[in-house]
Structure formats: structure tokens, C-alpha cells
PDB file of N, CA and C in Angstrom:
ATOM      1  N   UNK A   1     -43.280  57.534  71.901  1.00  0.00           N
ATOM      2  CA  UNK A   1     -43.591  56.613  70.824  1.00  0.00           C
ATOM      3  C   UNK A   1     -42.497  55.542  70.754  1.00  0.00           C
ATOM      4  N   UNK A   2     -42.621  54.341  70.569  1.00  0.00           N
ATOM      5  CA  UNK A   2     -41.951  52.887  70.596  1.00  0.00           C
ATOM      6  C   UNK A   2     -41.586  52.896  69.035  1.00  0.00           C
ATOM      7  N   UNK A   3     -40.749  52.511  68.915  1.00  0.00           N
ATOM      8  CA  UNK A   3     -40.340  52.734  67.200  1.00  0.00           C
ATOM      9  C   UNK A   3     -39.815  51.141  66.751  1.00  0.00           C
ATOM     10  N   UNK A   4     -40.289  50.198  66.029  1.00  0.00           N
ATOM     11  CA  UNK A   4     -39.458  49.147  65.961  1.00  0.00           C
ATOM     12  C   UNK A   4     -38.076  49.245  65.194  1.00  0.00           C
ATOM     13  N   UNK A   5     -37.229  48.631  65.640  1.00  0.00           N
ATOM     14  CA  UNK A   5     -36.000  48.507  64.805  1.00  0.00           C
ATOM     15  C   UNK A   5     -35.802  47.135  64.354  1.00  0.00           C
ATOM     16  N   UNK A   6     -35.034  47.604  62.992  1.00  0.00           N
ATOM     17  CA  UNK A   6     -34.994  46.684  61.889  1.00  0.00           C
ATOM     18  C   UNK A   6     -34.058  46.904  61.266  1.00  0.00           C
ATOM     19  N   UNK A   7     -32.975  45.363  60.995  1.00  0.00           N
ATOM     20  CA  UNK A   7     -31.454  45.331  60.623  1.00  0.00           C
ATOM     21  C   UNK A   7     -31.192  45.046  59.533  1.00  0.00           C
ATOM     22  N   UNK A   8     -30.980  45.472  58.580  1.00  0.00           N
ATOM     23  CA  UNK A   8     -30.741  45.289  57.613  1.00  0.00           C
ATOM     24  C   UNK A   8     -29.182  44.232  57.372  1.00  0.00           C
ATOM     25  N   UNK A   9     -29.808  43.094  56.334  1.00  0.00           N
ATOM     26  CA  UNK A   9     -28.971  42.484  56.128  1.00  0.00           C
ATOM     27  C   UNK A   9     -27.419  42.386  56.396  1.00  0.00           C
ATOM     28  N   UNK A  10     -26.897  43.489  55.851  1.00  0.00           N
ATOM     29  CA  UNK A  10     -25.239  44.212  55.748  1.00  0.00           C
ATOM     30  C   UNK A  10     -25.234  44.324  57.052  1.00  0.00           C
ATOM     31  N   UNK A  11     -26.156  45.093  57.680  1.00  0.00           N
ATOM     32  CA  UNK A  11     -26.058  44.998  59.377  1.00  0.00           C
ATOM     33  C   UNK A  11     -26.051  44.023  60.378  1.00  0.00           C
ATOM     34  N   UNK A  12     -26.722  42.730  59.799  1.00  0.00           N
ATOM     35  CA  UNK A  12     -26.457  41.916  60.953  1.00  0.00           C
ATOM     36  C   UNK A  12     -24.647  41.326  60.395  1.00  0.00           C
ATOM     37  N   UNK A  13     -25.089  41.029  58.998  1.00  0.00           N
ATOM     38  CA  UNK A  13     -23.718  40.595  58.554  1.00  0.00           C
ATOM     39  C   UNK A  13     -22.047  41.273  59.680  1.00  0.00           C
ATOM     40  N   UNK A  14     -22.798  42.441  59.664  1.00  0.00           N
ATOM     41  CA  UNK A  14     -21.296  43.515  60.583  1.00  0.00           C
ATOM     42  C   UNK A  14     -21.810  42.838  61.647  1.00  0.00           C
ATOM     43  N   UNK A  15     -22.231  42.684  62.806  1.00  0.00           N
ATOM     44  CA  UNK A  15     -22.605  42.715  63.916  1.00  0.00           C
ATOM     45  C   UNK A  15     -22.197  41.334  64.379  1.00  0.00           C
ATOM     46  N   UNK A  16     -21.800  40.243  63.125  1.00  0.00           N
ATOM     47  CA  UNK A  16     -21.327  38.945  63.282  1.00  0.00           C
ATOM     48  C   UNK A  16     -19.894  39.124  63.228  1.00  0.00           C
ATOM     49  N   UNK A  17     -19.551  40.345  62.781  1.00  0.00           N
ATOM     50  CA  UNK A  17     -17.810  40.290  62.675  1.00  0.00           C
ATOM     51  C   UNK A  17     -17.011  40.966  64.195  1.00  0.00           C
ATOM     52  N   UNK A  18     -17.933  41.097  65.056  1.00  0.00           N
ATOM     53  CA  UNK A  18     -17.548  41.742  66.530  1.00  0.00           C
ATOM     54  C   UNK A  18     -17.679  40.738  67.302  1.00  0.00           C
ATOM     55  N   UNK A  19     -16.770  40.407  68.398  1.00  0.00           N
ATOM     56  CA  UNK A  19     -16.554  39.472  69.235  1.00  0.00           C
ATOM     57  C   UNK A  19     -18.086  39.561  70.005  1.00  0.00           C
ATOM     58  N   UNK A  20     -18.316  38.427  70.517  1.00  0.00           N
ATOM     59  CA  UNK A  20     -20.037  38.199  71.487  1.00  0.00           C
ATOM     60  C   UNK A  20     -20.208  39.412  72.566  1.00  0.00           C
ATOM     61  N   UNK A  21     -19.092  39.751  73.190  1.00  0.00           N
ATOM     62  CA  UNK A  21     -19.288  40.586  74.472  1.00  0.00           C
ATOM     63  C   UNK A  21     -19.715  42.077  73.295  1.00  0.00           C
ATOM     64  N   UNK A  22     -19.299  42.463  72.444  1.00  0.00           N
ATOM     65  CA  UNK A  22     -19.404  43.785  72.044  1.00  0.00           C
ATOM     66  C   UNK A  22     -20.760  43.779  70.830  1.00  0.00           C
ATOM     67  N   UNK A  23     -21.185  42.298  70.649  1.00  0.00           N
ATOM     68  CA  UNK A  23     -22.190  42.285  70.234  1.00  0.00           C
ATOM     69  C   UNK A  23     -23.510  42.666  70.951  1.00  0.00           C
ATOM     70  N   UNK A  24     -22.826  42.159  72.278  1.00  0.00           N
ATOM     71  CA  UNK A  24     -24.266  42.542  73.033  1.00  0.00           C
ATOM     72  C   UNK A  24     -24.288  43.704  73.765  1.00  0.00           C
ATOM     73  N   UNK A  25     -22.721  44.146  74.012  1.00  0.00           N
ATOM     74  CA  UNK A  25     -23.320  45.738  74.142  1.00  0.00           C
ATOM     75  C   UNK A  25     -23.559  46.241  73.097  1.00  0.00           C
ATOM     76  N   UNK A  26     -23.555  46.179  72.003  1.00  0.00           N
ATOM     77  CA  UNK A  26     -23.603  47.166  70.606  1.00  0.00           C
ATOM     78  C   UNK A  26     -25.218  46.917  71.034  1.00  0.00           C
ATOM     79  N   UNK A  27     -25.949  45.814  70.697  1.00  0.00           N
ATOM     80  CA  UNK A  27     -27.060  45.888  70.855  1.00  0.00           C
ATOM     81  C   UNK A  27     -28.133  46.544  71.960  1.00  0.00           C
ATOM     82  N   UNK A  28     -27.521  46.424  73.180  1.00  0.00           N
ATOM     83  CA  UNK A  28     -28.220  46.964  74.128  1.00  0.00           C
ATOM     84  C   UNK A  28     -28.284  47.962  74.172  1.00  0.00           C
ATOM     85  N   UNK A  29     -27.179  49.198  73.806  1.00  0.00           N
ATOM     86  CA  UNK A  29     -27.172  50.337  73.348  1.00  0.00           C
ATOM     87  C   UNK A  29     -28.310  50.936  72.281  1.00  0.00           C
ATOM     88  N   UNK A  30     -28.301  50.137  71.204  1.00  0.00           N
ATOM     89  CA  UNK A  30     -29.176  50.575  70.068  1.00  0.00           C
ATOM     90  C   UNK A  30     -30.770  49.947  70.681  1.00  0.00           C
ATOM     91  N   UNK A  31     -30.774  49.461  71.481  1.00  0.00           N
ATOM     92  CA  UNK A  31     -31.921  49.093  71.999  1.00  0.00           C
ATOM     93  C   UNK A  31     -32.586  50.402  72.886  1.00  0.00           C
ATOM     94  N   UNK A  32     -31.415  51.070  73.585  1.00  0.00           N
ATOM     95  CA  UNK A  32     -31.692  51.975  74.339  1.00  0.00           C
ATOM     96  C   UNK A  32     -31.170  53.122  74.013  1.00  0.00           C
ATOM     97  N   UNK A  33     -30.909  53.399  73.053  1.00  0.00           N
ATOM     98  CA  UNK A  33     -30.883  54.760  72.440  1.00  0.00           C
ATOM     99  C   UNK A  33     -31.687  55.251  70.832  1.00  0.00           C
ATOM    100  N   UNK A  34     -32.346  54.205  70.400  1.00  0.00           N
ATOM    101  CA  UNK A  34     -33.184  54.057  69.215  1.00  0.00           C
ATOM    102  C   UNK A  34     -34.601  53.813  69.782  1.00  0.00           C
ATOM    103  N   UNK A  35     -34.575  53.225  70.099  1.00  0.00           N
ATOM    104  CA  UNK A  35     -36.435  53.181  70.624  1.00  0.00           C
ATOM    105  C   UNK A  35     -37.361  53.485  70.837  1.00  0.00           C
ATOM    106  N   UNK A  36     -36.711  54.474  71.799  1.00  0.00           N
ATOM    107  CA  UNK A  36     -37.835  55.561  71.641  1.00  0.00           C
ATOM    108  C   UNK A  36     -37.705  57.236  71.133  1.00  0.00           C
ATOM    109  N   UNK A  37     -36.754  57.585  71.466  1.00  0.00           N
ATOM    110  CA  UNK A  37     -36.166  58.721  70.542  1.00  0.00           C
ATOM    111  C   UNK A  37     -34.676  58.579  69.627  1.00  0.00           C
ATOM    112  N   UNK A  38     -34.926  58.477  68.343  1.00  0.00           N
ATOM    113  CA  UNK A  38     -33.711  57.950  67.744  1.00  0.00           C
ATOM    114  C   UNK A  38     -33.416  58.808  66.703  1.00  0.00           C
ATOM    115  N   UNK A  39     -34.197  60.161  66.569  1.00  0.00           N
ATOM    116  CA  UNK A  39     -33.802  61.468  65.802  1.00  0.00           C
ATOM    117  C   UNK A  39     -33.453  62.254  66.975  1.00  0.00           C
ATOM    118  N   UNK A  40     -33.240  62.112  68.057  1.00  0.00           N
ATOM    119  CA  UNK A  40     -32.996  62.838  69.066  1.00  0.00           C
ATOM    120  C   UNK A  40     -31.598  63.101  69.176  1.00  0.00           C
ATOM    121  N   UNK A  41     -30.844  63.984  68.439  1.00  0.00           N
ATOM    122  CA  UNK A  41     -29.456  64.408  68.272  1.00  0.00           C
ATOM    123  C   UNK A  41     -28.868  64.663  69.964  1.00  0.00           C
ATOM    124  N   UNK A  42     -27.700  64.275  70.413  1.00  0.00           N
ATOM    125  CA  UNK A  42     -27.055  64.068  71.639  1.00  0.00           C
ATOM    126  C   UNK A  42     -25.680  65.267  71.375  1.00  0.00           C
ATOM    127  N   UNK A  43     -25.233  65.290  72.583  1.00  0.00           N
ATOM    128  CA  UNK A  43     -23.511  65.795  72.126  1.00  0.00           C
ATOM    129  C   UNK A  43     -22.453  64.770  71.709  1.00  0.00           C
ATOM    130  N   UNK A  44     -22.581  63.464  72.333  1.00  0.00           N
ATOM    131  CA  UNK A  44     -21.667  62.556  72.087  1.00  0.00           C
ATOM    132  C   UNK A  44     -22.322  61.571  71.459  1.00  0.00           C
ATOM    133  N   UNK A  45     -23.896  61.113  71.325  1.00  0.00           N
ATOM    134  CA  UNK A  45     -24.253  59.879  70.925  1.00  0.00           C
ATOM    135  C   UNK A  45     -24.607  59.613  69.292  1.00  0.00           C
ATOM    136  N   UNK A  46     -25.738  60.663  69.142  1.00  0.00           N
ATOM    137  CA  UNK A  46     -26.432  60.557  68.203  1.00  0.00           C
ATOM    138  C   UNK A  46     -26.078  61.710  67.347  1.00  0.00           C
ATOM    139  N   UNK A  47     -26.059  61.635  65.827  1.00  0.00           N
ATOM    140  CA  UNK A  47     -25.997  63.005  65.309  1.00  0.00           C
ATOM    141  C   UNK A  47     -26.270  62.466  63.676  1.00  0.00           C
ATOM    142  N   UNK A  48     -27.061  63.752  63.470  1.00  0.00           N
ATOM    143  CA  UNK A  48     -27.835  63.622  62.206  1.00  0.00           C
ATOM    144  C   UNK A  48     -26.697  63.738  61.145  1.00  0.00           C
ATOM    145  N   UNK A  49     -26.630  63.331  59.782  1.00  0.00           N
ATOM    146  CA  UNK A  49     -25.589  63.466  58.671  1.00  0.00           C
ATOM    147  C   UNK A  49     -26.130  64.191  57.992  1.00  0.00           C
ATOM    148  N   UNK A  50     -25.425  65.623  57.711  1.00  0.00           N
ATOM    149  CA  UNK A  50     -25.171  66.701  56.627  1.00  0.00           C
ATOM    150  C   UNK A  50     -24.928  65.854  55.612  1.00  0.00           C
ATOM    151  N   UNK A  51     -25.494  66.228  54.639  1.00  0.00           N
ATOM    152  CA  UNK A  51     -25.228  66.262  53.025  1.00  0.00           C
ATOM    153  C   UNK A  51     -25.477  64.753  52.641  1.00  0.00           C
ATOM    154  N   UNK A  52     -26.253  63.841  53.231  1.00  0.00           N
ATOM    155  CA  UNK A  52     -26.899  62.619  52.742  1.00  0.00           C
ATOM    156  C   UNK A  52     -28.017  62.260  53.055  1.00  0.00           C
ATOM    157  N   UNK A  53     -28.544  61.664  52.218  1.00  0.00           N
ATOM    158  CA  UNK A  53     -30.221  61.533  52.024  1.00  0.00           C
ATOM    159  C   UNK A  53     -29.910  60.068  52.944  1.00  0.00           C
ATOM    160  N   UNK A  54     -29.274  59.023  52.978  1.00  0.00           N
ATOM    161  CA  UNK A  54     -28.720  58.094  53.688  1.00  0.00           C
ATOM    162  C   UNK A  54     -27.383  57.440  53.529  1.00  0.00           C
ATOM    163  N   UNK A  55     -27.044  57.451  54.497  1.00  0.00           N
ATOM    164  CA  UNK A  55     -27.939  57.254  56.250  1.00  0.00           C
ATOM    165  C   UNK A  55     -28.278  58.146  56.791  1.00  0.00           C
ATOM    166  N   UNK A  56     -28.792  58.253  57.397  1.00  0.00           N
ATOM    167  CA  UNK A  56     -29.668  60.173  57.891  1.00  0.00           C
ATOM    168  C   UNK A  56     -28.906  60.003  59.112  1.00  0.00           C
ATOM    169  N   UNK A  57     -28.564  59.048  60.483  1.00  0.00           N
ATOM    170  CA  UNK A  57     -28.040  59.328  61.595  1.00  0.00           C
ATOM    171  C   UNK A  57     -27.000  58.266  61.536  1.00  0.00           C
ATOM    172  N   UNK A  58     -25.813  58.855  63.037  1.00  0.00           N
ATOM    173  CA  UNK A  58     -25.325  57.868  63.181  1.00  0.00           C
ATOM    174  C   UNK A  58     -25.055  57.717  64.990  1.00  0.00           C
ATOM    175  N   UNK A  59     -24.858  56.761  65.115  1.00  0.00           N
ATOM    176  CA  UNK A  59     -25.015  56.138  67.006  1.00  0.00           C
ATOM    177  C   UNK A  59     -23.622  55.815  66.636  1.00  0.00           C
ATOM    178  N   UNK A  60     -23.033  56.565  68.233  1.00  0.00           N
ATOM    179  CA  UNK A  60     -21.751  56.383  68.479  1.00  0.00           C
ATOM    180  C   UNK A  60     -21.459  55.675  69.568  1.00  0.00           C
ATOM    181  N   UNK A  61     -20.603  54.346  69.288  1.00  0.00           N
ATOM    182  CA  UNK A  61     -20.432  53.465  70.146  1.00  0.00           C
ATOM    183  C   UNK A  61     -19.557  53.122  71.002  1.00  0.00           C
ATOM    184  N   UNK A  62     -18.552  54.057  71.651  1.00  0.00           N
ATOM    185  CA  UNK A  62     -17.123  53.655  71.977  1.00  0.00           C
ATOM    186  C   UNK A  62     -16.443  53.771  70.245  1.00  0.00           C
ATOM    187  N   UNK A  63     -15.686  53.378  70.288  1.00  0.00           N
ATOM    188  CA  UNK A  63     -15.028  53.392  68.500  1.00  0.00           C
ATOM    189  C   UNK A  63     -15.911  52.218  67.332  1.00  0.00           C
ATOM    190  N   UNK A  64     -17.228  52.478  67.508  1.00  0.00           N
ATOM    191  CA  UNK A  64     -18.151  51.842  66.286  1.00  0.00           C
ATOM    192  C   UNK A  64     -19.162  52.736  66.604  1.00  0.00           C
ATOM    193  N   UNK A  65     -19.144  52.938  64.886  1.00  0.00           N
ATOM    194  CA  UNK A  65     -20.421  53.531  64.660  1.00  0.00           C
ATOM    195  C   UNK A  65     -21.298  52.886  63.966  1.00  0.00           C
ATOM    196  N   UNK A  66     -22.614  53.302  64.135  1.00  0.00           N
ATOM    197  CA  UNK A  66     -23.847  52.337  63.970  1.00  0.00           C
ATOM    198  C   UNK A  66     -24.707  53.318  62.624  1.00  0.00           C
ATOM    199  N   UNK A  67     -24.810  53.069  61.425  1.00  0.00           N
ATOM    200  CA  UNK A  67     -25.736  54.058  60.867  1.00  0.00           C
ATOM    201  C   UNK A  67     -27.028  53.540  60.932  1.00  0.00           C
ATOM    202  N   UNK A  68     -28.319  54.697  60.735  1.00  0.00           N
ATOM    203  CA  UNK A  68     -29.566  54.266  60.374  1.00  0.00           C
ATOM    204  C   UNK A  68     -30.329  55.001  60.145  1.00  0.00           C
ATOM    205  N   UNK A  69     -31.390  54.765  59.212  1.00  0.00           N
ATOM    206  CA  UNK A  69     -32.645  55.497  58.804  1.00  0.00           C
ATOM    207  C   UNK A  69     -33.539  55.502  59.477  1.00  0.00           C
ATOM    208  N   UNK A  70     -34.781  56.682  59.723  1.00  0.00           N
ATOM    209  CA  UNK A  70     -35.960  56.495  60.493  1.00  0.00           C
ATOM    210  C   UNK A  70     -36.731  57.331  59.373  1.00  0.00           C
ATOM    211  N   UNK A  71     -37.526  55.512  59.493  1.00  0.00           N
ATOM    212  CA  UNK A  71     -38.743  55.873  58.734  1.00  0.00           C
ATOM    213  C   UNK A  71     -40.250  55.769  59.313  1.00  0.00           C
ATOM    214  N   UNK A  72     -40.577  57.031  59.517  1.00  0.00           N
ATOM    215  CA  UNK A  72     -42.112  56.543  60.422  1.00  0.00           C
ATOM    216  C   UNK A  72     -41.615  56.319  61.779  1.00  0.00           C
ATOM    217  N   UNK A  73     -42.256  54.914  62.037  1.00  0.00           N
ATOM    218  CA  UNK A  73     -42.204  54.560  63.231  1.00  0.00           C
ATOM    219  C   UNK A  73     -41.153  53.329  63.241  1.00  0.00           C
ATOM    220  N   UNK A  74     -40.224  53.304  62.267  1.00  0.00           N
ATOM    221  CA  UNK A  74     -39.323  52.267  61.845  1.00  0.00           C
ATOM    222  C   UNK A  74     -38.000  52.792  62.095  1.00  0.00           C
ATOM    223  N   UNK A  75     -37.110  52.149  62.840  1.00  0.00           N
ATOM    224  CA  UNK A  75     -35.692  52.743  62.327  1.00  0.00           C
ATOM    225  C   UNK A  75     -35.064  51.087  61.442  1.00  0.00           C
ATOM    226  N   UNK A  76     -34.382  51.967  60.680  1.00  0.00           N
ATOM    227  CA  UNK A  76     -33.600  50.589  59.855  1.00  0.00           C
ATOM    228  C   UNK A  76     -32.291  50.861  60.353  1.00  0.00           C
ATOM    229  N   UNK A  77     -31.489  49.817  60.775  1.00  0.00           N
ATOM    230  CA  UNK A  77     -30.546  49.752  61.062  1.00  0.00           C
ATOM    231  C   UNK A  77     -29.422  49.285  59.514  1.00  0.00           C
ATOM    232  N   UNK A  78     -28.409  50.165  59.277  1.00  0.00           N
ATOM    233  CA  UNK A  78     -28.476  50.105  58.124  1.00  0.00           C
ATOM    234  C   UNK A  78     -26.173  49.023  57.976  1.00  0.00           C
ATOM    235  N   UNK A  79     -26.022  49.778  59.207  1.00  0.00           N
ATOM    236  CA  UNK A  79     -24.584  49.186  59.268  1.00  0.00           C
ATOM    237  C   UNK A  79     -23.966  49.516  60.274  1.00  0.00           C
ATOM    238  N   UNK A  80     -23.103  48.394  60.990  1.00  0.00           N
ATOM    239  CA  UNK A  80     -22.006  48.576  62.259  1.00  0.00           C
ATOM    240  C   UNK A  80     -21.254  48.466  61.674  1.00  0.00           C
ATOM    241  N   UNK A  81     -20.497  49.480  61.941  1.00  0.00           N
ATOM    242  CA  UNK A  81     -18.685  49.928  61.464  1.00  0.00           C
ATOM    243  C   UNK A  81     -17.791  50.556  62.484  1.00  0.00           C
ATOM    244  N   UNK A  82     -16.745  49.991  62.289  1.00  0.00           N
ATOM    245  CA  UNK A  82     -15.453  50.268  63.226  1.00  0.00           C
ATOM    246  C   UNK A  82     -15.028  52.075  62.998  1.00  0.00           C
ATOM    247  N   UNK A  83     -14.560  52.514  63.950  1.00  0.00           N
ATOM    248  CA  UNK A  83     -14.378  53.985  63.096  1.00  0.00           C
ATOM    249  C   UNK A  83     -13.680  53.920  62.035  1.00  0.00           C
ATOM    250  N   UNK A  84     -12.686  53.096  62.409  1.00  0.00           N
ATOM    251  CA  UNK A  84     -11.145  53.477  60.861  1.00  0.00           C
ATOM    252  C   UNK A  84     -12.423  53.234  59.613  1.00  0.00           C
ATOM    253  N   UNK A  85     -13.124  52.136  59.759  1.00  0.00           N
ATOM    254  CA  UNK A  85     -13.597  52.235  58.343  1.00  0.00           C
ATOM    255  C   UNK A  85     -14.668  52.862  57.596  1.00  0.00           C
ATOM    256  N   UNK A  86     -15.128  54.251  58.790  1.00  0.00           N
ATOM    257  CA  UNK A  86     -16.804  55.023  58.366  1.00  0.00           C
ATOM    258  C   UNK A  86     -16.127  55.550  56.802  1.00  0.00           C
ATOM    259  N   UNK A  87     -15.489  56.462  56.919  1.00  0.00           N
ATOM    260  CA  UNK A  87     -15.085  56.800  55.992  1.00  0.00           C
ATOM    261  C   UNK A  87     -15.340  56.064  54.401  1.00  0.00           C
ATOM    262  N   UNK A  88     -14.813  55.321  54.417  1.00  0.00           N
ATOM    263  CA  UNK A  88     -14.510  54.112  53.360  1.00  0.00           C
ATOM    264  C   UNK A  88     -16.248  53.794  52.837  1.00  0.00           C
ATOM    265  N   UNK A  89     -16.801  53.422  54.570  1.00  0.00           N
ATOM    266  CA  UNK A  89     -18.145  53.062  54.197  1.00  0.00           C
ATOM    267  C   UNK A  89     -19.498  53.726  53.597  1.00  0.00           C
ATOM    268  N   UNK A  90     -18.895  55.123  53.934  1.00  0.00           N
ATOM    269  CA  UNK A  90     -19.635  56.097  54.127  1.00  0.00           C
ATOM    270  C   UNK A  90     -19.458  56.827  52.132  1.00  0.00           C
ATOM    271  N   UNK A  91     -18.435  56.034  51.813  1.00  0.00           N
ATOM    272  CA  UNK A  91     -18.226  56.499  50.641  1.00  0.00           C
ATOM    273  C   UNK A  91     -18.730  55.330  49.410  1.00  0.00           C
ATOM    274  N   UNK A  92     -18.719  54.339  49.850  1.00  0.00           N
ATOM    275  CA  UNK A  92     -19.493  53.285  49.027  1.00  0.00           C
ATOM    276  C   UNK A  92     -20.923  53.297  49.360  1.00  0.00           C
ATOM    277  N   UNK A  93     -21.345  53.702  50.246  1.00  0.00           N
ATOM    278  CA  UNK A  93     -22.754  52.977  50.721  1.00  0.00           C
ATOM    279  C   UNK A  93     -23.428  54.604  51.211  1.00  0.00           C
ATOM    280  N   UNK A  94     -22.906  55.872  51.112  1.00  0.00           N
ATOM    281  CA  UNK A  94     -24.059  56.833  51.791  1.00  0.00           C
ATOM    282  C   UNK A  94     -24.210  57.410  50.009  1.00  0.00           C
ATOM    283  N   UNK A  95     -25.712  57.909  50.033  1.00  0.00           N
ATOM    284  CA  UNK A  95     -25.967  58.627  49.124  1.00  0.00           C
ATOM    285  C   UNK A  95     -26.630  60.033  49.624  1.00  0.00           C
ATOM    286  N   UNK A  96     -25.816  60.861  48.662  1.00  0.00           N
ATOM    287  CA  UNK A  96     -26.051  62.418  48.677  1.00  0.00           C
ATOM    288  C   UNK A  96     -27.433  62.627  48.812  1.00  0.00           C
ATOM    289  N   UNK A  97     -27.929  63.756  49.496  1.00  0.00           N
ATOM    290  CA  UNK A  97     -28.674  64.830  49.263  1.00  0.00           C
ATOM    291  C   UNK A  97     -29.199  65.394  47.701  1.00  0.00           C
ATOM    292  N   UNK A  98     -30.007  65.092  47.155  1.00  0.00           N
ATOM    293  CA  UNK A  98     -29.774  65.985  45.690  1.00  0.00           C
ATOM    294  C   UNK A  98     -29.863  67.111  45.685  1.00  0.00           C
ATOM    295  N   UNK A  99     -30.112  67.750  46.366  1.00  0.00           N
ATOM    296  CA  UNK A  99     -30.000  69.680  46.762  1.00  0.00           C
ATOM    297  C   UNK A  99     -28.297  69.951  46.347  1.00  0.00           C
ATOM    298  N   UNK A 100     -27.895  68.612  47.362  1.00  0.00           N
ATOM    299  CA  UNK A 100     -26.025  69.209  47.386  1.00  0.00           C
ATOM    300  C   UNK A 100     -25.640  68.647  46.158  1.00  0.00           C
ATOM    301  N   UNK A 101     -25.936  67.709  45.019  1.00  0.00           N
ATOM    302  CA  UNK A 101     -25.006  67.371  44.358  1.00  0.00           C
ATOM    303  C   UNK A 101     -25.408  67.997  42.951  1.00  0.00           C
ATOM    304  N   UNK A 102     -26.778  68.985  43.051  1.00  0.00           N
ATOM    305  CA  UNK A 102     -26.762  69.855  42.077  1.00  0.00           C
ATOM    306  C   UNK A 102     -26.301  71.178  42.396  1.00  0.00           C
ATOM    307  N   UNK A 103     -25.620  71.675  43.364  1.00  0.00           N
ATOM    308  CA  UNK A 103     -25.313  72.699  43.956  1.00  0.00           C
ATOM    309  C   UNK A 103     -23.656  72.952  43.755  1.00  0.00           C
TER     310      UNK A 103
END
């Protein structure tokens, strides 16, 4: 199944703050690792997020990570982030699970 992907605002916004050469590998990557299987958990690439409703995955890029939702036949691309700053981002912008935050 062909899945379209779709960038969310904040995401292209990041994707303008990476020099041209790493723009276009960032992209070619998410071109070819989202497309057609993009819940497809990897050892090094892809891996689903415990304890948030979103971002549900994240694509690992060399030292950027890529979050995103799959909805249907949609993935939303939701944000490119440097590693130092998942953390940070992951704390303004991911929301819990409600299982875990009544638990």
C-alpha cells in the first residue's frame, strides 16, 4: 500500500533550518522509508513511541529525528529535530497516552 505523506507546517518550517544537502537527504529517506511501510518498526530506523498518543513514530536520521503520525493511508509528518533537541521537543509538543496519565 502507497501511503501519501504530508508535512505539517512546524515540519517544513524545521526542514528549512538544515543546510540543502541534508535537506535532501532527510527527504529522500522519509520518502523511502514512509511510503510504503511506515509502522514497520526497524532496529535502527523506525520505532514506535511508548506512552504517547503523538507522535506515534519516530525515523532516525543519522543525528535527526523525524516524528510522525499514520493515519489511514496518510502519514503526517509532524517535525525534524536535531537529537540534542528531541527531548525538549518531545516535551512541548508530544501528548500522553490517557491510559498512562490516569495510571
Amino acid at each position: 500500500m502507497r501511503y501519501a505523506i504530508d508535512f505539517a507546517e512546524a515540519a517544513v518550517e524545521d526542514l528549512g533550518s538544515f543546510r540543502a544537502y541534508d535537506r535532501v537527504t532527510i527527504l529522500d529517506l522519509i520518502e523511502k522509508n514512509l511510503r510504503y511501510e511506515p509502522a514497520k518498526e526497524s532496529k535502527s530506523r523506525i520505532k514506535a513511541l511508548r506512552g504517547l498518543s503523538r507522535p506515534q513514530f519516530r525515523l532516525r536520521i543519522g543525528d535527526i529525528r523525524v516524528f510522525y503520525d499514520v493515519n489511514g493511508s496518510t502519514v503526517e509528518v509532524l517535525a525534524v529535530v536535531d537529537k540534542t533537541n528531541v527531548s525538549e521537543w518531545l516535551e512541548q509538543e508530544g501528548i500522553p497516552n490517557q491510559n498512562e496519565e490516569q495510571g
